[in-house]
C-alpha atoms as a PDB file:
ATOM      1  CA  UNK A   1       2.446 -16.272  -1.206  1.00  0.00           C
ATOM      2  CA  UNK A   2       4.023 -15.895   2.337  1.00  0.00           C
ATOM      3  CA  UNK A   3       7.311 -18.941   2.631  1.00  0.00           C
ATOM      4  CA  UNK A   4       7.338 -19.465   6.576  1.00  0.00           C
ATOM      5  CA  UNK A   5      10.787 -21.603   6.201  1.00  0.00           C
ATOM      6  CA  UNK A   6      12.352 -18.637   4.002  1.00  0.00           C
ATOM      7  CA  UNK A   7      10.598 -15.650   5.373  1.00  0.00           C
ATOM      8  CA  UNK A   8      10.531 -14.460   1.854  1.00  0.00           C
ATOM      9  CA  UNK A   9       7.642 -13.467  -0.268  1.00  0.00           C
ATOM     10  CA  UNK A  10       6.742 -14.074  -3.486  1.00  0.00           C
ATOM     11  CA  UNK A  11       6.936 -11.472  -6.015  1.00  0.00           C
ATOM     12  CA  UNK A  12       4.951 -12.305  -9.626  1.00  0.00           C
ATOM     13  CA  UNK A  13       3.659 -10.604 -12.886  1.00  0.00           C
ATOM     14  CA  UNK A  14       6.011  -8.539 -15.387  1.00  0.00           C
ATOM     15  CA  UNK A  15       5.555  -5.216 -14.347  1.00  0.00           C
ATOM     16  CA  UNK A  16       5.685  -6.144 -10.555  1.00  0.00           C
ATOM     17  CA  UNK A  17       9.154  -8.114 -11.121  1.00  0.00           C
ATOM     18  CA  UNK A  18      10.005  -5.224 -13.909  1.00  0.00           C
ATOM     19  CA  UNK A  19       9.711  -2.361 -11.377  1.00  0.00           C
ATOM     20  CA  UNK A  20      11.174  -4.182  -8.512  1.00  0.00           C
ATOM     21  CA  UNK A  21      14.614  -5.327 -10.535  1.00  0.00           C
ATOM     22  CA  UNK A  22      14.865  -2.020 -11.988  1.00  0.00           C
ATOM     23  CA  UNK A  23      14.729  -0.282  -8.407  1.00  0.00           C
ATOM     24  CA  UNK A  24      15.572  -2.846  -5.863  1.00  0.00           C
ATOM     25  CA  UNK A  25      17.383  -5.461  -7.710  1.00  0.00           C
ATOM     26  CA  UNK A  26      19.069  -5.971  -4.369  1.00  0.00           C
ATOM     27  CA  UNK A  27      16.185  -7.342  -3.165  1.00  0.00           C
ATOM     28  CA  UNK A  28      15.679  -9.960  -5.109  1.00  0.00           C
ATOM     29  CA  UNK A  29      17.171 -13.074  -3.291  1.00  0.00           C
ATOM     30  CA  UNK A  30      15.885 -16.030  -5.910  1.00  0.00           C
ATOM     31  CA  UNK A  31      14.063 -16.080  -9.564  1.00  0.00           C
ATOM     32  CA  UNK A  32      12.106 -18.651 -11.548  1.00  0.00           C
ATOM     33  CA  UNK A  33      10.564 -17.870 -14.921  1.00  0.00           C
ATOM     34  CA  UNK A  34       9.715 -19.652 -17.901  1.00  0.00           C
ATOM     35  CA  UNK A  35      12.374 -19.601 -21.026  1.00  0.00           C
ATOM     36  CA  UNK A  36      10.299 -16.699 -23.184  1.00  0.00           C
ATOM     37  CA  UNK A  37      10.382 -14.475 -20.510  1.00  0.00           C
ATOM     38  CA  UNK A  38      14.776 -14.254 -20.256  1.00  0.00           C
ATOM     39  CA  UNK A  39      14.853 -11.749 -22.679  1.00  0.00           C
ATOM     40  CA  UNK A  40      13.159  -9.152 -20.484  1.00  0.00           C
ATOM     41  CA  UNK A  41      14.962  -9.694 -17.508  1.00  0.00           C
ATOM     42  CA  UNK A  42      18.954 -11.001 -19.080  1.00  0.00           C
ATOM     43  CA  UNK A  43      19.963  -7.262 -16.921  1.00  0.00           C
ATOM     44  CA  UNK A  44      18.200  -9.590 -13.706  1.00  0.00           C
ATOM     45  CA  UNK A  45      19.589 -12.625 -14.369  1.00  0.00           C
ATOM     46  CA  UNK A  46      23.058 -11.129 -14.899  1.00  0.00           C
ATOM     47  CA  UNK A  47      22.990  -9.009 -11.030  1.00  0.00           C
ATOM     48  CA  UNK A  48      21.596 -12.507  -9.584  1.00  0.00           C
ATOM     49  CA  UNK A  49      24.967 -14.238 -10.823  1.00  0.00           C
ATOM     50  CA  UNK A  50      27.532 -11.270  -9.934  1.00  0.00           C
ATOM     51  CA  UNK A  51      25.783 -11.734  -6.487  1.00  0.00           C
ATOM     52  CA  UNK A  52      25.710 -15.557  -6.459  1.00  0.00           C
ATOM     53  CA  UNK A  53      22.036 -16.053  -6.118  1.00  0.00           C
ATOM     54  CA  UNK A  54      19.666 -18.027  -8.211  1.00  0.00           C
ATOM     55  CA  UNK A  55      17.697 -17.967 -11.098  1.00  0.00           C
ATOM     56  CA  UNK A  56      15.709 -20.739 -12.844  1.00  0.00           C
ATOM     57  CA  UNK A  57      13.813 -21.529 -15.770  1.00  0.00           C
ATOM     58  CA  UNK A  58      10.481 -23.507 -14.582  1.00  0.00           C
ATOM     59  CA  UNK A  59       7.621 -24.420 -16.160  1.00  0.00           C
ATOM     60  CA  UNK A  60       4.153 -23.217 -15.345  1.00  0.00           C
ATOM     61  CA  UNK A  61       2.925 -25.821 -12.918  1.00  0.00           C
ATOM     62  CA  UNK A  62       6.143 -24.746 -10.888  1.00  0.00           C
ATOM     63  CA  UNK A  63       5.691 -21.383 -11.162  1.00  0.00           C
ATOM     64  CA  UNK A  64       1.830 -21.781  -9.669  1.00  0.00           C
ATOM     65  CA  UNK A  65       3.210 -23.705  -6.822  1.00  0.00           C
ATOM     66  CA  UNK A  66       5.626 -20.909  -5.406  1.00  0.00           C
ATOM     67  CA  UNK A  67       3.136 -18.166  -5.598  1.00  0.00           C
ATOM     68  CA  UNK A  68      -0.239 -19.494  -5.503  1.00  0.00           C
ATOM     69  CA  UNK A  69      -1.635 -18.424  -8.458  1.00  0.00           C
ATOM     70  CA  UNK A  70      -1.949 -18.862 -11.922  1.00  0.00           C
ATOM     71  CA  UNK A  71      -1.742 -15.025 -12.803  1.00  0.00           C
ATOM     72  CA  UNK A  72       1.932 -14.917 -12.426  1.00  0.00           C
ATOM     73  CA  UNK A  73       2.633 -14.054 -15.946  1.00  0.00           C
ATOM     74  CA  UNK A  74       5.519 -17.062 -16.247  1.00  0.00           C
ATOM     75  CA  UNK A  75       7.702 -15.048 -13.674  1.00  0.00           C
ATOM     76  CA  UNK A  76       8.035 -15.185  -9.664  1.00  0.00           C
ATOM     77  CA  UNK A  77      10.786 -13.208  -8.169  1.00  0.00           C
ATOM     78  CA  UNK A  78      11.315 -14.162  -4.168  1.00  0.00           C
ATOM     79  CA  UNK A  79      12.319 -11.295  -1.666  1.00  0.00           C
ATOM     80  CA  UNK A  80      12.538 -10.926   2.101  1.00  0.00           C
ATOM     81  CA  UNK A  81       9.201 -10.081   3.672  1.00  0.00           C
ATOM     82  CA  UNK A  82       8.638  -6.557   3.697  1.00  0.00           C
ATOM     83  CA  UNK A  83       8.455  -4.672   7.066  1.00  0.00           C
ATOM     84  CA  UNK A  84       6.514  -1.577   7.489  1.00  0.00           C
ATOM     85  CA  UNK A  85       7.630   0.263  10.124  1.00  0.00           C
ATOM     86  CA  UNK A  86       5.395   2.313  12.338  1.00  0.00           C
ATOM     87  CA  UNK A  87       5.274   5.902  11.371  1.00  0.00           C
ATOM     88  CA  UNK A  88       6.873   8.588  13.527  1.00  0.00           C
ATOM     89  CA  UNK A  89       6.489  11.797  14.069  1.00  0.00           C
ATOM     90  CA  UNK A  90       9.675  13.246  12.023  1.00  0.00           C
ATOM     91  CA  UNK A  91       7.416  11.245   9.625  1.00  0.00           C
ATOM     92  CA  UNK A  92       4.403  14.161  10.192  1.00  0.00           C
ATOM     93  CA  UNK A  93       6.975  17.007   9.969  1.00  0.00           C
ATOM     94  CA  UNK A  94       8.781  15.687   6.468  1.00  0.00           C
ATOM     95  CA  UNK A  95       5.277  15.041   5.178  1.00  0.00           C
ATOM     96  CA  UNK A  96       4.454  18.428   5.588  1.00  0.00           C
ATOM     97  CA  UNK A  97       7.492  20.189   4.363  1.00  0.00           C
ATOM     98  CA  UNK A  98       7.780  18.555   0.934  1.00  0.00           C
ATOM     99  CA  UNK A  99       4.201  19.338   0.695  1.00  0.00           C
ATOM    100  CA  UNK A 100       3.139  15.995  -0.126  1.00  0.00           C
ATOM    101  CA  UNK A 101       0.116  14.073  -1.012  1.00  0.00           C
ATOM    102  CA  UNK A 102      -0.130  10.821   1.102  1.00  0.00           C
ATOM    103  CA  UNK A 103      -2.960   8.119   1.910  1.00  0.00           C
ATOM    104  CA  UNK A 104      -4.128   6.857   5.593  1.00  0.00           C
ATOM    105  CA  UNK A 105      -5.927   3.363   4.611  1.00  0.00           C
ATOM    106  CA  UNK A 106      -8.702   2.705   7.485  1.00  0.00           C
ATOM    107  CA  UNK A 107      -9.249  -1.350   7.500  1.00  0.00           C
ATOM    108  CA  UNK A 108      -9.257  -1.650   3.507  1.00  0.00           C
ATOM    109  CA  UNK A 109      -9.125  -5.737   3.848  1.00  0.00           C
ATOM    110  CA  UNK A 110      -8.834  -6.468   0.476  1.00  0.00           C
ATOM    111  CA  UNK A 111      -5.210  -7.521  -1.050  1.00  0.00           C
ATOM    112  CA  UNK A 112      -6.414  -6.520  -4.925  1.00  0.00           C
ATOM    113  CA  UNK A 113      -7.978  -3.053  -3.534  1.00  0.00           C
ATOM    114  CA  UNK A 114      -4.849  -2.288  -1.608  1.00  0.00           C
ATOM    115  CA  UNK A 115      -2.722  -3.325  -4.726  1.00  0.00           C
ATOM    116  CA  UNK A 116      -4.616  -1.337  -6.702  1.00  0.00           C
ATOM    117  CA  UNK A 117      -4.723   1.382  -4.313  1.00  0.00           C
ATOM    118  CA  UNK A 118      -0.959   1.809  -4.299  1.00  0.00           C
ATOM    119  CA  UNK A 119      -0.684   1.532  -8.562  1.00  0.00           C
ATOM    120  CA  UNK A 120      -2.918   4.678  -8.330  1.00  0.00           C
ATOM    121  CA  UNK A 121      -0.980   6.321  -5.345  1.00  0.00           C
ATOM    122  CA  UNK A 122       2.218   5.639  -7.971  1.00  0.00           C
ATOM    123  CA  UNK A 123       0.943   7.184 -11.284  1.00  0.00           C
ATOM    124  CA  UNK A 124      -0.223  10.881  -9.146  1.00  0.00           C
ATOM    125  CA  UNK A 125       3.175  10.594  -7.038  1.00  0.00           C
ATOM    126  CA  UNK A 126       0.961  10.187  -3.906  1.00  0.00           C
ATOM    127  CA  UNK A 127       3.332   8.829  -0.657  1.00  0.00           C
ATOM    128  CA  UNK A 128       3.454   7.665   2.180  1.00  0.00           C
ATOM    129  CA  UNK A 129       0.740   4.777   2.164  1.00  0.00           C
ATOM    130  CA  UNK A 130      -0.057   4.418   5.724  1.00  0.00           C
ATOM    131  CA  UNK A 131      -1.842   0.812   6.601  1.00  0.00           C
ATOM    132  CA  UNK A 132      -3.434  -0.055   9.842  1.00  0.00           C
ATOM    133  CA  UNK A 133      -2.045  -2.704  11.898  1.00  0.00           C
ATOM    134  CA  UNK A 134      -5.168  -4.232  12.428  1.00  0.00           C
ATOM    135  CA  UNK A 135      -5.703  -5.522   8.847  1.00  0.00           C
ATOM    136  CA  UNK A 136      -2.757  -7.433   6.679  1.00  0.00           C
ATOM    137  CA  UNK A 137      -1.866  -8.385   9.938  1.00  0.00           C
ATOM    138  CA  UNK A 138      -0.181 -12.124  10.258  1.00  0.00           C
ATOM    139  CA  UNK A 139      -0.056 -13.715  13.994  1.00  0.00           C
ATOM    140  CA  UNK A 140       2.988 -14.870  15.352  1.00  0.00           C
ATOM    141  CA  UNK A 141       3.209 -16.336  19.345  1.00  0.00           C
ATOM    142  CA  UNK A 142       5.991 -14.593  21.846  1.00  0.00           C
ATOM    143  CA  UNK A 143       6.792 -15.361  24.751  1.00  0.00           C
ATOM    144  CA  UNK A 144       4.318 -12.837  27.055  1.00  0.00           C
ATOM    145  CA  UNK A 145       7.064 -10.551  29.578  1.00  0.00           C
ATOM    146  CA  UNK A 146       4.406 -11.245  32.706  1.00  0.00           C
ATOM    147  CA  UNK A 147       4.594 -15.196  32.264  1.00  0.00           C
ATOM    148  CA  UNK A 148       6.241 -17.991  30.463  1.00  0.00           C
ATOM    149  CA  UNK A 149       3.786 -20.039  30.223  1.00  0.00           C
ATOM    150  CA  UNK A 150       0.681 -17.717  28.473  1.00  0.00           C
ATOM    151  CA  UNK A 151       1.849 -16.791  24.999  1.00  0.00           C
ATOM    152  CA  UNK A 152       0.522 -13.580  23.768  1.00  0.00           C
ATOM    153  CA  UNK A 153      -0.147 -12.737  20.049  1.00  0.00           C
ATOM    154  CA  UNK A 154       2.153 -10.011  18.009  1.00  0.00           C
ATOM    155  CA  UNK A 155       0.419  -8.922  15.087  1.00  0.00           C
ATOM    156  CA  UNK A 156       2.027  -6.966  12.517  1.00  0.00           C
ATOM    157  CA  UNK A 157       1.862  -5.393   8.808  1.00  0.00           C
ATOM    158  CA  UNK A 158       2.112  -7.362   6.018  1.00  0.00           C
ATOM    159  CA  UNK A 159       2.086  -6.864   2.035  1.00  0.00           C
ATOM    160  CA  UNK A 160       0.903  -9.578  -0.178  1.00  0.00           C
ATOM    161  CA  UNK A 161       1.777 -11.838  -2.797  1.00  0.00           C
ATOM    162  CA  UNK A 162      -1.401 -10.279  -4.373  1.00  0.00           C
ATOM    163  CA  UNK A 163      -1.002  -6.543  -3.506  1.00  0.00           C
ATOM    164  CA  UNK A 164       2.812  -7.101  -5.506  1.00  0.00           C
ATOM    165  CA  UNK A 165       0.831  -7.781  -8.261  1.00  0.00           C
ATOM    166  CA  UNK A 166      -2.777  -5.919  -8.532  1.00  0.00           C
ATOM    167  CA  UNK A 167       0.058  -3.203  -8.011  1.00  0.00           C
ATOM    168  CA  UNK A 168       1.570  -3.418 -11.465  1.00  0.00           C
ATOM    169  CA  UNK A 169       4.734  -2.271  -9.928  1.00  0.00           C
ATOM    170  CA  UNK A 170       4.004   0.317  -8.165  1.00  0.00           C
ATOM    171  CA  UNK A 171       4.614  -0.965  -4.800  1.00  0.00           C
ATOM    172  CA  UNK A 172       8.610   0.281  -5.572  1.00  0.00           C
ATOM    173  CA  UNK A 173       7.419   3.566  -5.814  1.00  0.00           C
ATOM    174  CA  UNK A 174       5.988   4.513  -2.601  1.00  0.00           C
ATOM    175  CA  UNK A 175       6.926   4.291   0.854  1.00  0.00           C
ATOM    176  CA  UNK A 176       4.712   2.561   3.621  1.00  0.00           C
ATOM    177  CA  UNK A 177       4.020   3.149   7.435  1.00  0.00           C
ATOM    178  CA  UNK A 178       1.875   1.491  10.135  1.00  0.00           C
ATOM    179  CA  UNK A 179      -0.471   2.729  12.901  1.00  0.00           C
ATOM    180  CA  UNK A 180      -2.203   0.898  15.334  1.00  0.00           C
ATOM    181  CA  UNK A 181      -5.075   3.785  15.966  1.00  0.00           C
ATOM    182  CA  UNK A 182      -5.957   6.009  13.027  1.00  0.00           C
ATOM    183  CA  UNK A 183      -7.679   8.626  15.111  1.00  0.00           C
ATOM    184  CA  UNK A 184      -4.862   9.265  17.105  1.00  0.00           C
ATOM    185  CA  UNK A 185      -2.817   9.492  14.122  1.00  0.00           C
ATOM    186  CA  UNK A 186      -5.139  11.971  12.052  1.00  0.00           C
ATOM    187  CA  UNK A 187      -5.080  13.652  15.245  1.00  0.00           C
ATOM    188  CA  UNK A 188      -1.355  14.636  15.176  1.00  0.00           C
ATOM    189  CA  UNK A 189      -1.595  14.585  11.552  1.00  0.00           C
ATOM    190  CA  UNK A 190      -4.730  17.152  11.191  1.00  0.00           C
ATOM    191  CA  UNK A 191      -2.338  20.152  13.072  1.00  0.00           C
ATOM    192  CA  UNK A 192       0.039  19.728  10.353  1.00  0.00           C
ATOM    193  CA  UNK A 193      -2.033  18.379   7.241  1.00  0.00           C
ATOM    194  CA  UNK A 194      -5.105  18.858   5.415  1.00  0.00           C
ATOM    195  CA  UNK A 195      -7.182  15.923   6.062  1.00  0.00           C
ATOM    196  CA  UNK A 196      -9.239  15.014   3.765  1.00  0.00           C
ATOM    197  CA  UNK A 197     -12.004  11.833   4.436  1.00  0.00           C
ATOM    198  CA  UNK A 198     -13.909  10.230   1.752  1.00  0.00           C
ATOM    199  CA  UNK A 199     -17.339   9.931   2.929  1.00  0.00           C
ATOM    200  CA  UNK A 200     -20.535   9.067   0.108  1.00  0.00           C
ATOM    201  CA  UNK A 201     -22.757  10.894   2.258  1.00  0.00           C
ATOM    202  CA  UNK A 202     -20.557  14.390   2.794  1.00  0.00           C
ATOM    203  CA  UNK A 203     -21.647  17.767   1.627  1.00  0.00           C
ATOM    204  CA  UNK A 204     -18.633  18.846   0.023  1.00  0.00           C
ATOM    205  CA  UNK A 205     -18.472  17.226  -3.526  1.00  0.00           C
ATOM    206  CA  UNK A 206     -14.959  16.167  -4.660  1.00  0.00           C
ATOM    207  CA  UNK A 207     -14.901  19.353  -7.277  1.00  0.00           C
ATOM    208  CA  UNK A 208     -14.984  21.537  -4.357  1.00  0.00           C
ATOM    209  CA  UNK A 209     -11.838  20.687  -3.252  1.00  0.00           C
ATOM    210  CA  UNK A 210      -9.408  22.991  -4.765  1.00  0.00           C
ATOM    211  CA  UNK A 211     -11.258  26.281  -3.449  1.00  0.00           C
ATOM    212  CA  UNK A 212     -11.546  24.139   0.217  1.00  0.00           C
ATOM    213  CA  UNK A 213      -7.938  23.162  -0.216  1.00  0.00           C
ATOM    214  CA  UNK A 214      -5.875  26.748  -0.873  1.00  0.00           C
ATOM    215  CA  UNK A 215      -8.041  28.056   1.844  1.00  0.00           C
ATOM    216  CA  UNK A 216      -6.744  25.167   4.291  1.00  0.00           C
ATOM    217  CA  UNK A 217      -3.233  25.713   3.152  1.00  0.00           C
ATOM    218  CA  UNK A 218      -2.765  29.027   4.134  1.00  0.00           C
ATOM    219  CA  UNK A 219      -1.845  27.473   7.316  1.00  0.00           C
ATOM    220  CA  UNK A 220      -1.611  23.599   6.468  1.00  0.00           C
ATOM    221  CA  UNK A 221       1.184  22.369   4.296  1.00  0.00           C
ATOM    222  CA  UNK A 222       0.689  18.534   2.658  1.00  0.00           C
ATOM    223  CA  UNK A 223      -2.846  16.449   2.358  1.00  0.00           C
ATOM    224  CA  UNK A 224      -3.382  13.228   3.564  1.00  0.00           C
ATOM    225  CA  UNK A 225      -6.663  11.516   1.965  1.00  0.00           C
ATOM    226  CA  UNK A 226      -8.041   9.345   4.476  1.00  0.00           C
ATOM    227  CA  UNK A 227     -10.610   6.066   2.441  1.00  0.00           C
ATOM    228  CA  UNK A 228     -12.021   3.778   4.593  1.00  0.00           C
ATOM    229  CA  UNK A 229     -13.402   0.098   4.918  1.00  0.00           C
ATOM    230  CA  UNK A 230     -15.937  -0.729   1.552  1.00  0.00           C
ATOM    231  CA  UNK A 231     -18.482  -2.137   3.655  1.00  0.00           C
ATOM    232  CA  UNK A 232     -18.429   0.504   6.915  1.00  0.00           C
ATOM    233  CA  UNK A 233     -16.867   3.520   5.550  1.00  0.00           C
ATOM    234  CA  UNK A 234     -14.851   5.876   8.005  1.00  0.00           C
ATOM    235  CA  UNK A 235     -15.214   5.458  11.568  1.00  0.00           C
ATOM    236  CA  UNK A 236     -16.626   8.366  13.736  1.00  0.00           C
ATOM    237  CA  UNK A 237     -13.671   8.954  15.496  1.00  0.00           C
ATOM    238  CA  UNK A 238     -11.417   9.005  12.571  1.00  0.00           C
ATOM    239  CA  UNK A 239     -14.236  11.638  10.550  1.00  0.00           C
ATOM    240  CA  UNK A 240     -14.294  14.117  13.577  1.00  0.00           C
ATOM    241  CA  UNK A 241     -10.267  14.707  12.803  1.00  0.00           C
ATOM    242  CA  UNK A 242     -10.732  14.807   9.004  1.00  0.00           C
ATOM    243  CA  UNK A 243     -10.578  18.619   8.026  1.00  0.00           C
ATOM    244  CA  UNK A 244     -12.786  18.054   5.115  1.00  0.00           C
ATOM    245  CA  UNK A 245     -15.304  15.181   4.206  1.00  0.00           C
ATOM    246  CA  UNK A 246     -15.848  14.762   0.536  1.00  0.00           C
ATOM    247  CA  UNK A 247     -17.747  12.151  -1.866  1.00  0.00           C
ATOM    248  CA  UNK A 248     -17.915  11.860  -5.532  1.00  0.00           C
ATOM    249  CA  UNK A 249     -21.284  12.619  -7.111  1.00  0.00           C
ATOM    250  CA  UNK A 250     -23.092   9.880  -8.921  1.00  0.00           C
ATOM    251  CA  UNK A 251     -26.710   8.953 -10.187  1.00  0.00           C
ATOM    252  CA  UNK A 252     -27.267   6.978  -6.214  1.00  0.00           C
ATOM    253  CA  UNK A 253     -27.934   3.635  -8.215  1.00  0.00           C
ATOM    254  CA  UNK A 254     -25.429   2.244  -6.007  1.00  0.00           C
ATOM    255  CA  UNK A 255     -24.108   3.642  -2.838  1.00  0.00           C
ATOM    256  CA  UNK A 256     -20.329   4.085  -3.821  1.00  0.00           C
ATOM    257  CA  UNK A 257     -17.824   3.375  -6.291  1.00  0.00           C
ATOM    258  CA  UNK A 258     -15.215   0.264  -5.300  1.00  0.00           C
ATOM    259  CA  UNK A 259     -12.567   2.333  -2.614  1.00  0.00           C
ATOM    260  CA  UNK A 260      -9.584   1.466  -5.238  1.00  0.00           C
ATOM    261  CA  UNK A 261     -11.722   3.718  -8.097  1.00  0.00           C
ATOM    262  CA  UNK A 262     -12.868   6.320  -5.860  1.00  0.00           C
ATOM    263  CA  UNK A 263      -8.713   6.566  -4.590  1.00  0.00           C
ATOM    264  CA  UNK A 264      -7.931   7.386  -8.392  1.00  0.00           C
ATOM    265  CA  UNK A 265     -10.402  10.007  -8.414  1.00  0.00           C
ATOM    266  CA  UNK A 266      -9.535  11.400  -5.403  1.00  0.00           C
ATOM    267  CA  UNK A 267      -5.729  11.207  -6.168  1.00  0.00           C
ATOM    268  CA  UNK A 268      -5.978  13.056  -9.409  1.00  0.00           C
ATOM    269  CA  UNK A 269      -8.002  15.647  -8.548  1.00  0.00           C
ATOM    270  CA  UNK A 270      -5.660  16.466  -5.329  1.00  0.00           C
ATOM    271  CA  UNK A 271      -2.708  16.010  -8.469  1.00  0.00           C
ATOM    272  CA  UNK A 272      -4.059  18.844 -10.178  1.00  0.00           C
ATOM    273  CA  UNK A 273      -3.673  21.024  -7.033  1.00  0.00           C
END
C-alpha cells in the first residue's frame, strides 16, 4: 500500500519487517503492530524512540487499513518509497568484476512473482535485480519543457506493498536497477556478461549449462539470467542478445512452470557454478 500524502510505503509480514529492522532500521519512519508481536521487535521499538519516531500497538482492523491486506501478520512497518535508480554503466563493469550472478526481469507484471522472484534471488546470493520501467510503473503529471499547458506523463519504478511481503525479507538483500529498453541493455551487458534467456522452447536444457557456461567465461566474467513476461515470454529483440537460451525439461502437460519457480531453478543451478 502506496500513502500519496506520506510518500511512504507500507512494509508488512514478520520476516519482511524482521529483515528490514535488522538491516535498515533507519528506514523505518513509523510502526504499528498488535501487542503479541512486541517481543520480536522490543530492539525496533527501542531505535524508533532513540530517534523520536513512532510506534503503536493497533488492532487488526487497523492494521488492514494501512496496508491493504489482511496477510500482514499483526505488523506494518512504514518507510519512504523506494527509488530504483537507473542502472549505469560502472554498474556493467562492477557486475562483471565480482563475478556476479544478477537477474534482468522483462515485463514480469505480477507483484507476488516479483516478490517471490527476489526471496529466491536472496537465498542463491543472486544481485542486482534489474526491473523494466515499463511495468511497476506509477504515473505522475509534470509540467512538459515544450508547453505549460500539455502535461506529459513521468513514469517510474516502483516496489510494492506486496512484493515487501511475497519477498519474505529478502528485498534487504539485493540491490535494484531500472531500464527503460532491455535490448539495449543486454546489448551492453552481453560484451561483458554471459547472458543467459529462459526460453520453454530452447535447445539447450538447463543441465547443460555448466559445460555452456565455463566455455563462455573464458572470456565473459558474471551471468545475468534474463526471465520474461508469463504470458509472452522473451521478446525477439531481447533473445537475439541472450548468449544462451535455456528451458527446463518437463513432461509438456503444460507449457511452463510459473516464472517465480522456474527463477529458483535457474538460480540454483547457476549457484552451483
Amino acid at each position: 500500500m502506496y500513502n500519496k500524502l506520506t510518500n511512504e510505503l507500507a512494509v508488512c509480514g514478520i520476516n519482511a519487517v524482521r529483515s528490514l529492522s535488522e538491516v535498515h532500521p533507519e528506514k523505518i519512519n513509523r510502526l504499528f503492530l498488535r501487542e503479541e508481536r512486541l517481543p520480536l521487535f522490543t530492539r525496533l521499538c527501542k531505535n524508533l524512540a532513540e530517534r523520536k519516531r513512532p510506534y503503536k500497538m493497533c488492532d487488526d482492523e487497523e492494521l488492514e487499513r494501512l496496508c491493504k491486506t489482511s496477510h500482514h501478520q499483526g505488523i506494518v512497518a512504514m518507510i519512504h518509497e523506494p527509488v530504483v535508480e537507473p542502472a549505469a554503466p560502472e554498474d556493467l563493469e562492477t557486475w562483471a568484476a565480482a563475478e556476479k550472478t544478477g537477474l534482468l526481469l522483462c515485463d514480469i507484471g505480477n507483484d507476488l512473482n516479483l516478490g517471490a522472484i527476489v526471496r529466491s534471488a536472496a537465498f542463491f546470493d543472486a544481485s542486482p535485480i534489474i526491473l523494466t520501467e515499463n511495468r511497476f510503473t506509477r504515473k505522475t503529471e509534470v509540467p512538459s519543457p515544450e508547453t505549460d499547458s500539455e502535461p506529459v506523463m513521468d513514469t517510474f519504478v516502483r516496489l510494492s506493498t506486496a512484493a515487501y511481503r511475497a519477498a519474505e525479507g529478502g528485498m534487504e538483500h539485493v540491490e535494484f536497477r531500472s531500464v527503460r529498453s532491455p535490448a539495449a541493455f543486454l546489448r551492453s551487458a552481453s560484451k561483458q556478461l554471459v547472458t543467459i534467456g529462459t526460453d520453454p522452447r530452447a535447445r539447450i536444457r538447463i543441465h547443460d549449462l555448466p559445460k555452456i557456461i565455463q566455455e563462455q567465461r573464458k572470456k565473459k566474467s558474471g551471468i545475468v539470467l534474463v526471465l520474461g513476461n508469463e504470458e509472452t515470454g522473451l521478446p525477439p529483440e531481447v533473445k537475439e542478445f541472450c548468449s544462451i537460451l535455456a528451458r527446463i525439461p518437463g513432461t509438456g502437460a503444460i507449457e511452463s512452470l510459473n516464472v517465480a519457480q522456474a527463477a529458483s531453478l535457474f538460480l540454483q543451478e547457476l549457484y552451483e557454478q
